[in-house]
PDB file of N, CA and C in Angstrom:
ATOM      1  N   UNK A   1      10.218  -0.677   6.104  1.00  0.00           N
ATOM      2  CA  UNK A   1       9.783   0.219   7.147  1.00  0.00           C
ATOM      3  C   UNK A   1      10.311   1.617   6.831  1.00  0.00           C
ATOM      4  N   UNK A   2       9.597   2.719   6.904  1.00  0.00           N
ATOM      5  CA  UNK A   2       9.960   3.981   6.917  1.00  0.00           C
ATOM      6  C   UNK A   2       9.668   4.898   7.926  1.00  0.00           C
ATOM      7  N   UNK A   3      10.075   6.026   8.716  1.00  0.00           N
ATOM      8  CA  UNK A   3      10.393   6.054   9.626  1.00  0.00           C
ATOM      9  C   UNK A   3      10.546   7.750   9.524  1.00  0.00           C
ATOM     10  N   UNK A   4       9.424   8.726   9.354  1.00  0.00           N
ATOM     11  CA  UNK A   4       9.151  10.097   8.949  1.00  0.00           C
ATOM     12  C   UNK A   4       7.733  10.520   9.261  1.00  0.00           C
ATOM     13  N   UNK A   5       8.226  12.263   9.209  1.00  0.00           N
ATOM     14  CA  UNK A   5       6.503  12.950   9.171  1.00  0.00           C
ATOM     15  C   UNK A   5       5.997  12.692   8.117  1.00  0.00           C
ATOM     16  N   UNK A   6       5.132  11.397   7.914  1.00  0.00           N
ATOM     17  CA  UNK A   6       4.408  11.001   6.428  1.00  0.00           C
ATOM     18  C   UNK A   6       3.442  12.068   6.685  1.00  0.00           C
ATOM     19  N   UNK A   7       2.360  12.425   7.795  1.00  0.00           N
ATOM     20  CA  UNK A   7       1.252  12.772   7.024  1.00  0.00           C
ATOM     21  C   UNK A   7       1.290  15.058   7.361  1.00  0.00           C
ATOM     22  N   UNK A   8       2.818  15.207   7.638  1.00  0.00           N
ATOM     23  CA  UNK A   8       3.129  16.736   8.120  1.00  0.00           C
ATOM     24  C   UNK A   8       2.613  17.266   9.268  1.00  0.00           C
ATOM     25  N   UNK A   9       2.546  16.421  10.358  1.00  0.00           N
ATOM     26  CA  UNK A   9       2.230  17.066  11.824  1.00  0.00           C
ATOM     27  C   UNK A   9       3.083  17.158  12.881  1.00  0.00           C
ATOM     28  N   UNK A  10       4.489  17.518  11.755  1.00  0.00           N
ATOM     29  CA  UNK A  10       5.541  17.576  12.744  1.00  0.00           C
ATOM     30  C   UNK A  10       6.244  16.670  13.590  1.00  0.00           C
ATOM     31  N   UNK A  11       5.344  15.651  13.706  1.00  0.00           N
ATOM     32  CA  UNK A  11       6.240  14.106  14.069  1.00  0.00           C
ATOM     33  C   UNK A  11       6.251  13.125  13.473  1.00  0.00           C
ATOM     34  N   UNK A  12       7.446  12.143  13.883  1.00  0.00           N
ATOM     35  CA  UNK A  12       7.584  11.112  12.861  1.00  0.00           C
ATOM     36  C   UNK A  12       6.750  10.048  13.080  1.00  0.00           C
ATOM     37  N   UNK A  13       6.030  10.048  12.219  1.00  0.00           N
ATOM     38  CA  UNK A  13       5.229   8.010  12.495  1.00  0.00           C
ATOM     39  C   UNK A  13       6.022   6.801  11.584  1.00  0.00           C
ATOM     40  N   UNK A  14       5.564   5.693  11.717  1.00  0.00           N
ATOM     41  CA  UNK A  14       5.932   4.755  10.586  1.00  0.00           C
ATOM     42  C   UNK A  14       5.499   3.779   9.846  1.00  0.00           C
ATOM     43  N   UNK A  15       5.832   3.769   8.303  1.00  0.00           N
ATOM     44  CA  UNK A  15       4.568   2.713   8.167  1.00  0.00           C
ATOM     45  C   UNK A  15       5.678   1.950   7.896  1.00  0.00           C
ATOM     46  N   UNK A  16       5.121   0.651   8.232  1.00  0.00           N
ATOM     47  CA  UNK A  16       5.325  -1.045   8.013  1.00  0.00           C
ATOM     48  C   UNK A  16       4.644  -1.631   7.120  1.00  0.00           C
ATOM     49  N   UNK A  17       5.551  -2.600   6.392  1.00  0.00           N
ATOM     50  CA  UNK A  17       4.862  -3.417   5.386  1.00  0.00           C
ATOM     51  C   UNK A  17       5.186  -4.839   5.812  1.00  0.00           C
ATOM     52  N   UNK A  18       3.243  -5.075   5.964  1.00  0.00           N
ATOM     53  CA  UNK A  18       3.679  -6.535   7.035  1.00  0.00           C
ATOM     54  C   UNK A  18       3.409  -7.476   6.271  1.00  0.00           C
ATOM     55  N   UNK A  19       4.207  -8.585   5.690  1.00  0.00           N
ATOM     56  CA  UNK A  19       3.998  -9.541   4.669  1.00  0.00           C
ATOM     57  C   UNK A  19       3.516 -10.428   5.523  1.00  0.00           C
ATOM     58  N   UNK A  20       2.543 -11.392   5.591  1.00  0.00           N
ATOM     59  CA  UNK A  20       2.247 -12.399   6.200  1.00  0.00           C
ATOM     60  C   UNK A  20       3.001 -13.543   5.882  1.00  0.00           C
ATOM     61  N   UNK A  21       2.806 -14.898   7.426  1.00  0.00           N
ATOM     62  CA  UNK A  21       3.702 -15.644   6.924  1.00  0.00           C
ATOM     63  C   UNK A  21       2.913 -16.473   5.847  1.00  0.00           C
ATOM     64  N   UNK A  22       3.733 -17.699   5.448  1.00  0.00           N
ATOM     65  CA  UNK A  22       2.955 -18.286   4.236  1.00  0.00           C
ATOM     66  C   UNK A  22       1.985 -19.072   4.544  1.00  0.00           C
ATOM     67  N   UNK A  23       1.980 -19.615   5.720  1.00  0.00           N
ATOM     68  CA  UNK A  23       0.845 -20.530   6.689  1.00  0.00           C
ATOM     69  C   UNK A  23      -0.130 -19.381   6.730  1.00  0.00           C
ATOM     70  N   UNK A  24       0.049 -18.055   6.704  1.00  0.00           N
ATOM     71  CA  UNK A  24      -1.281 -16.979   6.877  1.00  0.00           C
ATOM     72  C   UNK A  24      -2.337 -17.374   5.904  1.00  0.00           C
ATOM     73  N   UNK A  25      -3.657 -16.748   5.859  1.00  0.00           N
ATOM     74  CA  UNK A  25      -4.261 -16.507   4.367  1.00  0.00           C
ATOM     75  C   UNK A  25      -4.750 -15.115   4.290  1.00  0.00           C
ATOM     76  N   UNK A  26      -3.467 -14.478   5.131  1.00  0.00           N
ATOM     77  CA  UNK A  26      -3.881 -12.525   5.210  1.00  0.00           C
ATOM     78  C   UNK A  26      -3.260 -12.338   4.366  1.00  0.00           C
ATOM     79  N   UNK A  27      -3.741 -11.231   3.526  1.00  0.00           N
ATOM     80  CA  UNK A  27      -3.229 -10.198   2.139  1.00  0.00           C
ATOM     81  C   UNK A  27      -1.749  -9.639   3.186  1.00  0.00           C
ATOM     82  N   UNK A  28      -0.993  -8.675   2.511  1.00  0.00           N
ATOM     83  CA  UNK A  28       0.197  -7.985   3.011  1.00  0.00           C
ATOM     84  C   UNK A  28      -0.921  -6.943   3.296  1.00  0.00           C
ATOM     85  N   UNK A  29       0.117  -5.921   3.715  1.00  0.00           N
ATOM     86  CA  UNK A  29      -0.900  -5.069   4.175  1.00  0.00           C
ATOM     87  C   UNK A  29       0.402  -3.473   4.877  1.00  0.00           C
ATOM     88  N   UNK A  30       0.126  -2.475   3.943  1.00  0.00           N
ATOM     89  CA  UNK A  30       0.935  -1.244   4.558  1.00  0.00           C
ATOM     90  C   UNK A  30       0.059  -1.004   6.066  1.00  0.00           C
ATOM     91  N   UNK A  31       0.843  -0.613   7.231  1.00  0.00           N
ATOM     92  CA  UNK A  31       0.213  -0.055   8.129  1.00  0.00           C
ATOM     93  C   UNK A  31       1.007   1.383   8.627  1.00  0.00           C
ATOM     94  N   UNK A  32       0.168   1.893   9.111  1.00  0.00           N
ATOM     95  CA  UNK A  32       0.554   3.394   9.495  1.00  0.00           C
ATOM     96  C   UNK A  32       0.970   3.391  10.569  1.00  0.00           C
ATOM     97  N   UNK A  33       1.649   3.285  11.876  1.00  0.00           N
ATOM     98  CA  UNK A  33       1.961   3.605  13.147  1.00  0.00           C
ATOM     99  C   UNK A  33       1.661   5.390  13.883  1.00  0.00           C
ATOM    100  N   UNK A  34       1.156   5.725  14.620  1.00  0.00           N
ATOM    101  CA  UNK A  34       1.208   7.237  14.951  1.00  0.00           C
ATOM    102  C   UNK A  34       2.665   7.224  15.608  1.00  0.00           C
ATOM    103  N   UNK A  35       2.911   8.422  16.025  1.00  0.00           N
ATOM    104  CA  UNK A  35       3.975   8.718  16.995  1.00  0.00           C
ATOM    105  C   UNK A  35       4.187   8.006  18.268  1.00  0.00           C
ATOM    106  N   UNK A  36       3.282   7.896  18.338  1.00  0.00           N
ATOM    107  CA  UNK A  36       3.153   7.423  20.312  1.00  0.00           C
ATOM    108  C   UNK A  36       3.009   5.837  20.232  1.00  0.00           C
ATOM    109  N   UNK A  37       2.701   5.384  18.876  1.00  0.00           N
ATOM    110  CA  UNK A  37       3.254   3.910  18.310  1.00  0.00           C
ATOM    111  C   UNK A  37       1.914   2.808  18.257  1.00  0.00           C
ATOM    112  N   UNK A  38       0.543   3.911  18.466  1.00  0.00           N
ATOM    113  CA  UNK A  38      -0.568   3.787  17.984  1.00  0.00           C
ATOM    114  C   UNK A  38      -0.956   3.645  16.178  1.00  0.00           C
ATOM    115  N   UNK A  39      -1.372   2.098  16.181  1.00  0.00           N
ATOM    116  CA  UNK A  39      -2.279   2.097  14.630  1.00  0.00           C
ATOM    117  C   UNK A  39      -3.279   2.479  14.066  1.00  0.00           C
ATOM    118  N   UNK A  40      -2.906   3.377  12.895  1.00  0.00           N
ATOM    119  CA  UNK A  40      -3.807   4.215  12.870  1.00  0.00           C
ATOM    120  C   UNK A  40      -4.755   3.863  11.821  1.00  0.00           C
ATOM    121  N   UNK A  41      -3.991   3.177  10.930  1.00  0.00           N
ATOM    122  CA  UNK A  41      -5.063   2.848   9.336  1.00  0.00           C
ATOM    123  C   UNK A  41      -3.916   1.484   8.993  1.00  0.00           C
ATOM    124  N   UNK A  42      -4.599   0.551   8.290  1.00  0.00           N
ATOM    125  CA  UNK A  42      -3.982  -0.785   7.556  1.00  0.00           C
ATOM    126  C   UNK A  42      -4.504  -0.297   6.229  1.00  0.00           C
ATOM    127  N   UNK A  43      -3.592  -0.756   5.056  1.00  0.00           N
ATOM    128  CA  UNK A  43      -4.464  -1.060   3.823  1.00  0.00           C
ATOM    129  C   UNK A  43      -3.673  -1.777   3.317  1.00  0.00           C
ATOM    130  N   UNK A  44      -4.805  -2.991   2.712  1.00  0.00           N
ATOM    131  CA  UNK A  44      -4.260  -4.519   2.279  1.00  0.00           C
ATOM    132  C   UNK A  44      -4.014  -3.901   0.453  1.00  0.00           C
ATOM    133  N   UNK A  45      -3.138  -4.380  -0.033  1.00  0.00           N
ATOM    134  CA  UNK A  45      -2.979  -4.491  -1.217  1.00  0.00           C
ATOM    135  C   UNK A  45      -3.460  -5.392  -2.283  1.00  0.00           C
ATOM    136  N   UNK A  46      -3.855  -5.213  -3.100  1.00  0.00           N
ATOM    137  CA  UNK A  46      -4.241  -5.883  -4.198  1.00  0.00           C
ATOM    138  C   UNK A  46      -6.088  -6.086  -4.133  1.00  0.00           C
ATOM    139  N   UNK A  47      -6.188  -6.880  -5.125  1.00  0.00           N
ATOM    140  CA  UNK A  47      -7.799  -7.247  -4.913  1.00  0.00           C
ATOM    141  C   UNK A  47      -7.396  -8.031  -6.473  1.00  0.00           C
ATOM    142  N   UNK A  48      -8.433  -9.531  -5.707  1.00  0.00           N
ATOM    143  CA  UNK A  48      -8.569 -10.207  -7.180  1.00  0.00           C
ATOM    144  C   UNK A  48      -9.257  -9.360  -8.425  1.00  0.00           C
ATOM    145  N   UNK A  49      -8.356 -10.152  -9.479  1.00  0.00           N
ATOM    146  CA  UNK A  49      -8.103  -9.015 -10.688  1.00  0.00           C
ATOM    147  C   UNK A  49      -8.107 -10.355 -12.250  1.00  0.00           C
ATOM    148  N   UNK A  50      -9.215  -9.909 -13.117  1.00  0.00           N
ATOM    149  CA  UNK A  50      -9.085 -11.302 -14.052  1.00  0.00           C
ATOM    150  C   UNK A  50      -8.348  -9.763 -15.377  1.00  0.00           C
ATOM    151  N   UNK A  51      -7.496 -10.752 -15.858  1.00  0.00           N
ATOM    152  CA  UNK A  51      -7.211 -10.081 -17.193  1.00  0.00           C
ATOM    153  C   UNK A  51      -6.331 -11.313 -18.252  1.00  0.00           C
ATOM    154  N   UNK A  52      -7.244 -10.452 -19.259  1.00  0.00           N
ATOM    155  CA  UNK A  52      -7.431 -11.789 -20.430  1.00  0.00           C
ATOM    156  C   UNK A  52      -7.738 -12.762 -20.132  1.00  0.00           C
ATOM    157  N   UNK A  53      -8.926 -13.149 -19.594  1.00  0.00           N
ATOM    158  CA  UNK A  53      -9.347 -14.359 -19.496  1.00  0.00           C
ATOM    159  C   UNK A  53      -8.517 -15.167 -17.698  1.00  0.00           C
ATOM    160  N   UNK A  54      -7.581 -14.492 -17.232  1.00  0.00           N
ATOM    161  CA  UNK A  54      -7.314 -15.095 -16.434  1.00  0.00           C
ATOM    162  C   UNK A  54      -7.163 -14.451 -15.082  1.00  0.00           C
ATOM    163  N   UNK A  55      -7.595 -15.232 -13.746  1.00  0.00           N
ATOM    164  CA  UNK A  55      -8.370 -14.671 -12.673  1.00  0.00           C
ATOM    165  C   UNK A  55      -6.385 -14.785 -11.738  1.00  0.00           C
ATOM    166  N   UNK A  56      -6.666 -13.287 -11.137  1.00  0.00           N
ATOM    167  CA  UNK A  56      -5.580 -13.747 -10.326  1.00  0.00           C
ATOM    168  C   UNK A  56      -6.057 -13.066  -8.683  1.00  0.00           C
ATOM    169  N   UNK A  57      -5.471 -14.027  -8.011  1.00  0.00           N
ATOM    170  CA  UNK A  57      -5.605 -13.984  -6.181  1.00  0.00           C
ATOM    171  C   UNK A  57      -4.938 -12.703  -5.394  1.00  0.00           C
ATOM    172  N   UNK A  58      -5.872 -12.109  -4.686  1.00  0.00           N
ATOM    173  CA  UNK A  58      -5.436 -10.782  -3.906  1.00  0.00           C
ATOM    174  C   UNK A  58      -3.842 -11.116  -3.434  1.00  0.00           C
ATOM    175  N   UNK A  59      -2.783 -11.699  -4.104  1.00  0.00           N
ATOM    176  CA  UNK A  59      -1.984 -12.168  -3.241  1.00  0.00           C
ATOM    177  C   UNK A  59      -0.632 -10.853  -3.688  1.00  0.00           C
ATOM    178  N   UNK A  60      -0.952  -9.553  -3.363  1.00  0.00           N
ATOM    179  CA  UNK A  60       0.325  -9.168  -3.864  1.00  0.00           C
ATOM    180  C   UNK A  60       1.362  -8.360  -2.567  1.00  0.00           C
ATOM    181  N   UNK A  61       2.070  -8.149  -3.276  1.00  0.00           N
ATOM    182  CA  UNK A  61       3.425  -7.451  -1.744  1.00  0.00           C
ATOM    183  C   UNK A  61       3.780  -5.957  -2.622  1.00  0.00           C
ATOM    184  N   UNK A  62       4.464  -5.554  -1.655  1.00  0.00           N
ATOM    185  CA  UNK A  62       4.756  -3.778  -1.877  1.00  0.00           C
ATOM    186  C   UNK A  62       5.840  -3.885  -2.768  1.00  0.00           C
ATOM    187  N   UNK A  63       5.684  -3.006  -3.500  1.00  0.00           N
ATOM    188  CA  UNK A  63       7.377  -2.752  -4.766  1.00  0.00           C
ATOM    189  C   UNK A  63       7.790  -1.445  -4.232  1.00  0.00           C
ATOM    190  N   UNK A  64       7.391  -0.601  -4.480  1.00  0.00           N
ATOM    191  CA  UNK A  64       7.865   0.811  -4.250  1.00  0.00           C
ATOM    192  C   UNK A  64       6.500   1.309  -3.038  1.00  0.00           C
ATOM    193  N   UNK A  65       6.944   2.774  -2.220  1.00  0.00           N
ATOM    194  CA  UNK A  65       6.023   3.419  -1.664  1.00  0.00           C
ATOM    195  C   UNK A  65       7.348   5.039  -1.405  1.00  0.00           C
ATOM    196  N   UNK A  66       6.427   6.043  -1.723  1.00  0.00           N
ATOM    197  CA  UNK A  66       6.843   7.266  -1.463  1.00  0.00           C
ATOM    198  C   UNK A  66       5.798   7.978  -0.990  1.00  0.00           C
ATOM    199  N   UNK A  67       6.426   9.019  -0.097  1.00  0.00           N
ATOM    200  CA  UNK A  67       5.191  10.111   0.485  1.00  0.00           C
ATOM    201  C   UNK A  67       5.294  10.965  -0.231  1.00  0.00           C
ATOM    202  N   UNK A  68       4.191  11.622  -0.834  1.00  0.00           N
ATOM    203  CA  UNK A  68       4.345  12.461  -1.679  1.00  0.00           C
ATOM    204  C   UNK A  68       3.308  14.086  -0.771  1.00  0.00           C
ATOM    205  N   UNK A  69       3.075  15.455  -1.572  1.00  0.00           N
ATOM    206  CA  UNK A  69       2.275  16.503  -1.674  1.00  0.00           C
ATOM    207  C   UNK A  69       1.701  16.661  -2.699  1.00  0.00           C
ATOM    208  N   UNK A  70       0.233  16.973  -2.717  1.00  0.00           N
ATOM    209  CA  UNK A  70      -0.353  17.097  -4.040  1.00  0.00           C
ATOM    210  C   UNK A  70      -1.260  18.163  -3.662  1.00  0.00           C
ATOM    211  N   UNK A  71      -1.313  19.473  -3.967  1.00  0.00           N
ATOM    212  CA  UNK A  71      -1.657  20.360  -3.510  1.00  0.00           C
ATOM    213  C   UNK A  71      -1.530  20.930  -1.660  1.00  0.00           C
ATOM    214  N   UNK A  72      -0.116  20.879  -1.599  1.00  0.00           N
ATOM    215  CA  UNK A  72      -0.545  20.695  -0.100  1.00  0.00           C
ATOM    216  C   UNK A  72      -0.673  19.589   1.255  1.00  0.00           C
ATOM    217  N   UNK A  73      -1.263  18.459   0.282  1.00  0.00           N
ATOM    218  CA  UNK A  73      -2.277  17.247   1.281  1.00  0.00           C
ATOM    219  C   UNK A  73      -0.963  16.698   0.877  1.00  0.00           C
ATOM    220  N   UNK A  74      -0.872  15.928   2.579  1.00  0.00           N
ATOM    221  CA  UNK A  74       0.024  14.397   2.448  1.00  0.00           C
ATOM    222  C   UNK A  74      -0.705  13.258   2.055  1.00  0.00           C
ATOM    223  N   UNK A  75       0.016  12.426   1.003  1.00  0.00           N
ATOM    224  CA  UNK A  75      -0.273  11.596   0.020  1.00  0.00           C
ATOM    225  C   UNK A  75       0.900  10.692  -0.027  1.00  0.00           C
ATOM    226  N   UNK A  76       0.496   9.248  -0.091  1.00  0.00           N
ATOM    227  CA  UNK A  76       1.371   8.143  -0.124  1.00  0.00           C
ATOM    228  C   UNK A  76       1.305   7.681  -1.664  1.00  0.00           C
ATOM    229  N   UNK A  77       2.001   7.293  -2.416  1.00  0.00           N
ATOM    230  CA  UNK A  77       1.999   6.799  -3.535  1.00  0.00           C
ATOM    231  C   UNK A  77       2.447   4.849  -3.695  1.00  0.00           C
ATOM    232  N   UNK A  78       1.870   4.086  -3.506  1.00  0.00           N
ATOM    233  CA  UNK A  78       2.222   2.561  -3.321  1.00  0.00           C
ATOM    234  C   UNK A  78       1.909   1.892  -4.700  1.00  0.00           C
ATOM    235  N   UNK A  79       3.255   1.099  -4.700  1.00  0.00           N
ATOM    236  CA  UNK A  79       3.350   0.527  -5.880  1.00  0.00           C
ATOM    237  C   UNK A  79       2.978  -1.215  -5.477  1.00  0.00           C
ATOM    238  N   UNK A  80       2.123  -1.658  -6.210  1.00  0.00           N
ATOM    239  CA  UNK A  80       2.391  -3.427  -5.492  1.00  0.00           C
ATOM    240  C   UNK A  80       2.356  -4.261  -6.809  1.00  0.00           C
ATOM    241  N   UNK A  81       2.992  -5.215  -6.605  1.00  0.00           N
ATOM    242  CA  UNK A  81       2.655  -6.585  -7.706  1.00  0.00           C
ATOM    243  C   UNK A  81       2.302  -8.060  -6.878  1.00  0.00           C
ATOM    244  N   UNK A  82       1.925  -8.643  -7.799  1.00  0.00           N
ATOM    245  CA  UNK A  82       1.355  -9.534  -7.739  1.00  0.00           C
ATOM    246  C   UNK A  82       2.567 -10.607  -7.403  1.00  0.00           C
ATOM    247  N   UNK A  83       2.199 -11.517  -6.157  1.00  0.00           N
ATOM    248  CA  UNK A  83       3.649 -12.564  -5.724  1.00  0.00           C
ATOM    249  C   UNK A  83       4.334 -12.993  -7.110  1.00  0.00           C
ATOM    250  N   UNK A  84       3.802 -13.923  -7.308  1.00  0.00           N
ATOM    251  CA  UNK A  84       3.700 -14.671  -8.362  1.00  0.00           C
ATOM    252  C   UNK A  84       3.727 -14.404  -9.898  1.00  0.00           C
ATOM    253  N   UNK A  85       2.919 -13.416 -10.347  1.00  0.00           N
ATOM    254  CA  UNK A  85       3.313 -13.526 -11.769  1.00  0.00           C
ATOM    255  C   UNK A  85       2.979 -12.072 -12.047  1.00  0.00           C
ATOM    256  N   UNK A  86       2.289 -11.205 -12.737  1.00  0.00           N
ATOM    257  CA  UNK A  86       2.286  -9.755 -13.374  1.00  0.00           C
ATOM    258  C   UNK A  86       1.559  -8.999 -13.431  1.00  0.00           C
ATOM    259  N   UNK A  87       0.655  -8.768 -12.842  1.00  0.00           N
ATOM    260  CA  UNK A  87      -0.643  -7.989 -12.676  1.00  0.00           C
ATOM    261  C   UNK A  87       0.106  -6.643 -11.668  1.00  0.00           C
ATOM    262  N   UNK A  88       0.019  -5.607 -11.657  1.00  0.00           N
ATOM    263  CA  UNK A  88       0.575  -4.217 -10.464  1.00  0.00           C
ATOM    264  C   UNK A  88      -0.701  -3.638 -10.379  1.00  0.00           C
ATOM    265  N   UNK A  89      -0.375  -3.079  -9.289  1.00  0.00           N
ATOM    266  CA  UNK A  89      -1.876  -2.208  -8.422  1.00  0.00           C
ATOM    267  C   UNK A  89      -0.903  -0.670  -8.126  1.00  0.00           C
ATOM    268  N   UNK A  90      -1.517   0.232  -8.934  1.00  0.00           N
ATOM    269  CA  UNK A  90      -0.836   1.844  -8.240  1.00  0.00           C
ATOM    270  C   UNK A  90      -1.903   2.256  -7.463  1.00  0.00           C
ATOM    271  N   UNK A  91      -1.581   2.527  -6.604  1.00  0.00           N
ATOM    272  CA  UNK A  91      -2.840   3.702  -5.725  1.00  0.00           C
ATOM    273  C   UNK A  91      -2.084   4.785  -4.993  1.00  0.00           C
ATOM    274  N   UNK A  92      -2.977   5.560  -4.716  1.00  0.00           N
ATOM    275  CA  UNK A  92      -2.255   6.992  -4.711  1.00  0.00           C
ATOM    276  C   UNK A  92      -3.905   6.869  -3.187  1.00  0.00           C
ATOM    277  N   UNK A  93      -3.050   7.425  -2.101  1.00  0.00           N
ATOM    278  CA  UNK A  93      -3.503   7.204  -0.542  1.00  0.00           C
ATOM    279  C   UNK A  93      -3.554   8.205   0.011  1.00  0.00           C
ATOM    280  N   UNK A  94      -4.674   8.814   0.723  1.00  0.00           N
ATOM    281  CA  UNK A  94      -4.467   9.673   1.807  1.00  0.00           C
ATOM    282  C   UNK A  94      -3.623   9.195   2.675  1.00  0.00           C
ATOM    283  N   UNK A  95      -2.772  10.114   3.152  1.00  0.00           N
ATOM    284  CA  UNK A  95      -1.697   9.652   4.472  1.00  0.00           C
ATOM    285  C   UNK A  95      -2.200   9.189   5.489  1.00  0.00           C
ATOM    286  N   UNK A  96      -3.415  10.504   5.688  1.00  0.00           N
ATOM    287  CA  UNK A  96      -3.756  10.584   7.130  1.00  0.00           C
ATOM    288  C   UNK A  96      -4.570   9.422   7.661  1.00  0.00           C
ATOM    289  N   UNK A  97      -5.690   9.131   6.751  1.00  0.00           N
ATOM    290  CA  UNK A  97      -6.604   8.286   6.722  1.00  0.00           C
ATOM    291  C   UNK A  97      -6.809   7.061   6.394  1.00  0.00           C
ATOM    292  N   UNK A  98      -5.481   6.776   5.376  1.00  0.00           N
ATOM    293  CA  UNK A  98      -5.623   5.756   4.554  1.00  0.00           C
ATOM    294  C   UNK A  98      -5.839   5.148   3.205  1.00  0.00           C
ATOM    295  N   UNK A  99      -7.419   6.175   3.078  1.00  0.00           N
ATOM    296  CA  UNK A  99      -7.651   5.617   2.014  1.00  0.00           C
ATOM    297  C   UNK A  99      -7.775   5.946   0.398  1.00  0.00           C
ATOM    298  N   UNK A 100      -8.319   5.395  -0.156  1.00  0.00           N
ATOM    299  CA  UNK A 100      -7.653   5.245  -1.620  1.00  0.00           C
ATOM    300  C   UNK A 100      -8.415   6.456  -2.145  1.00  0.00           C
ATOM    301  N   UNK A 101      -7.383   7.440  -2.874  1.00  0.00           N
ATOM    302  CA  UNK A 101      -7.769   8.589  -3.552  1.00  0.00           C
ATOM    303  C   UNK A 101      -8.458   8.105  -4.642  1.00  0.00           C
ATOM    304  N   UNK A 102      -6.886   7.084  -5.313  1.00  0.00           N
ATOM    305  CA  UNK A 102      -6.795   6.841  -6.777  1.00  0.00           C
ATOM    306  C   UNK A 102      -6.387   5.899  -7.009  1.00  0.00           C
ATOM    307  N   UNK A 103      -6.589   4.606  -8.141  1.00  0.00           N
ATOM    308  CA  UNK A 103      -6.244   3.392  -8.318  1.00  0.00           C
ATOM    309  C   UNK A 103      -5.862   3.566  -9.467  1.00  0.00           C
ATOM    310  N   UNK A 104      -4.731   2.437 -10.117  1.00  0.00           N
ATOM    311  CA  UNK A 104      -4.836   1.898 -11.563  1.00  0.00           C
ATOM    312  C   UNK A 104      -4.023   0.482 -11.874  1.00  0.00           C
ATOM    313  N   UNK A 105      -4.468   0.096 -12.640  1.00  0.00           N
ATOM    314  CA  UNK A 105      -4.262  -1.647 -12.616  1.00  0.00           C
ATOM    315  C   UNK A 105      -3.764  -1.652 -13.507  1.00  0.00           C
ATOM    316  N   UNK A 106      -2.777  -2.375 -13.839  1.00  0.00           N
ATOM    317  CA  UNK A 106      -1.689  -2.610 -15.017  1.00  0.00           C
ATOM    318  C   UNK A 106      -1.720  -4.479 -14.825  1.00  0.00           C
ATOM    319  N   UNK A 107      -1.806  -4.836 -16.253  1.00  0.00           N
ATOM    320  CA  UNK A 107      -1.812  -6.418 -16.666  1.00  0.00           C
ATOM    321  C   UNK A 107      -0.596  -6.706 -16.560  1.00  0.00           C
ATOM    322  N   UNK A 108       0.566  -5.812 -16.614  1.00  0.00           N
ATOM    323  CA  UNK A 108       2.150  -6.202 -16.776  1.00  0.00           C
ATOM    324  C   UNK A 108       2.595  -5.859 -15.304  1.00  0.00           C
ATOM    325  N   UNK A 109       3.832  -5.784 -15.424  1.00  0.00           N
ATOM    326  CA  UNK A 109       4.789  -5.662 -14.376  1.00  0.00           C
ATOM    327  C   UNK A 109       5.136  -3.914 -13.923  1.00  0.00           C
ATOM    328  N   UNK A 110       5.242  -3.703 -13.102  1.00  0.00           N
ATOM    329  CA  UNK A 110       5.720  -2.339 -12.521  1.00  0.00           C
ATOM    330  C   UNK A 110       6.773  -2.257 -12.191  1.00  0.00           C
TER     331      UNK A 110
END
C-alpha cells in the first residue's frame, strides 16, 4: 500500500495491491483509491503470455511500483512477475486514469 499525491492534485490517494485469495480465480490487481476513499481505476496485471513454446497463466503479483513524471504527467511505473515461475510484465501507467501508456514483456525474471 502506498499512501501519496500519486497523480499531483495536491492530495493524497492510495493505491493497493490486492492479491486475491487462492480459492479466488481473480488476477491481482493495483487499485487507485481517491482522497475521499473513492475507486477510481483497477488494473489487473499480467495477461497470458507463451514464450518458447510455453503458455503461461495471467497469474502474476506486483514486484516493484513507483510514481514517476515524464514530461510533467503523473505516471506509475509497475513491475510484476509471474507467481510461479519467470515471465515479468513492465508497464508504465497513467496515474490518473489508469491506463497502459507502455508495456514490455521479459521471458526472465525482473
Amino acid at each position: 500500500m502506498q499512501l501519496a499525491d500519486i497523480d499531483g492534485d495536491g492530495r493524497r490517494e492510495v493505491l493497493l495491491d490486492r492479491v486475491p485469495a487462492s480459492s479466488e480465480r481473480q488476477r491481482a490487481a493495483l487499485q487507485y483509491y481517491e482522497a475521499g476513499g473513492k475507486l477510481r481505476w483497477e488494473y489487473r496485471y499480467g495477461a497470458q503470455k507463451t514464450f518458447a513454446g510455453r503458455t503461461f497463466e495471467p497469474d502474476f503479483r506486483l514486484h516493484a511500483i513507483c510514481p514517476v513524471r515524464i514530461s510533467g504527467q503523473a505516471r506509475l511505473l509497475t513491475v510484476a512477475n509471474h507467481r510461479l515461475w519467470y515471465p515479468s510484465q513492465v508497464s508504465l501507467l497513467d496515474a490518473r486514469r489508469g491506463r497502459v501508456l507502455e508495456e514490455y514483456w521479459h521471458p526472465g525474471a525482473i
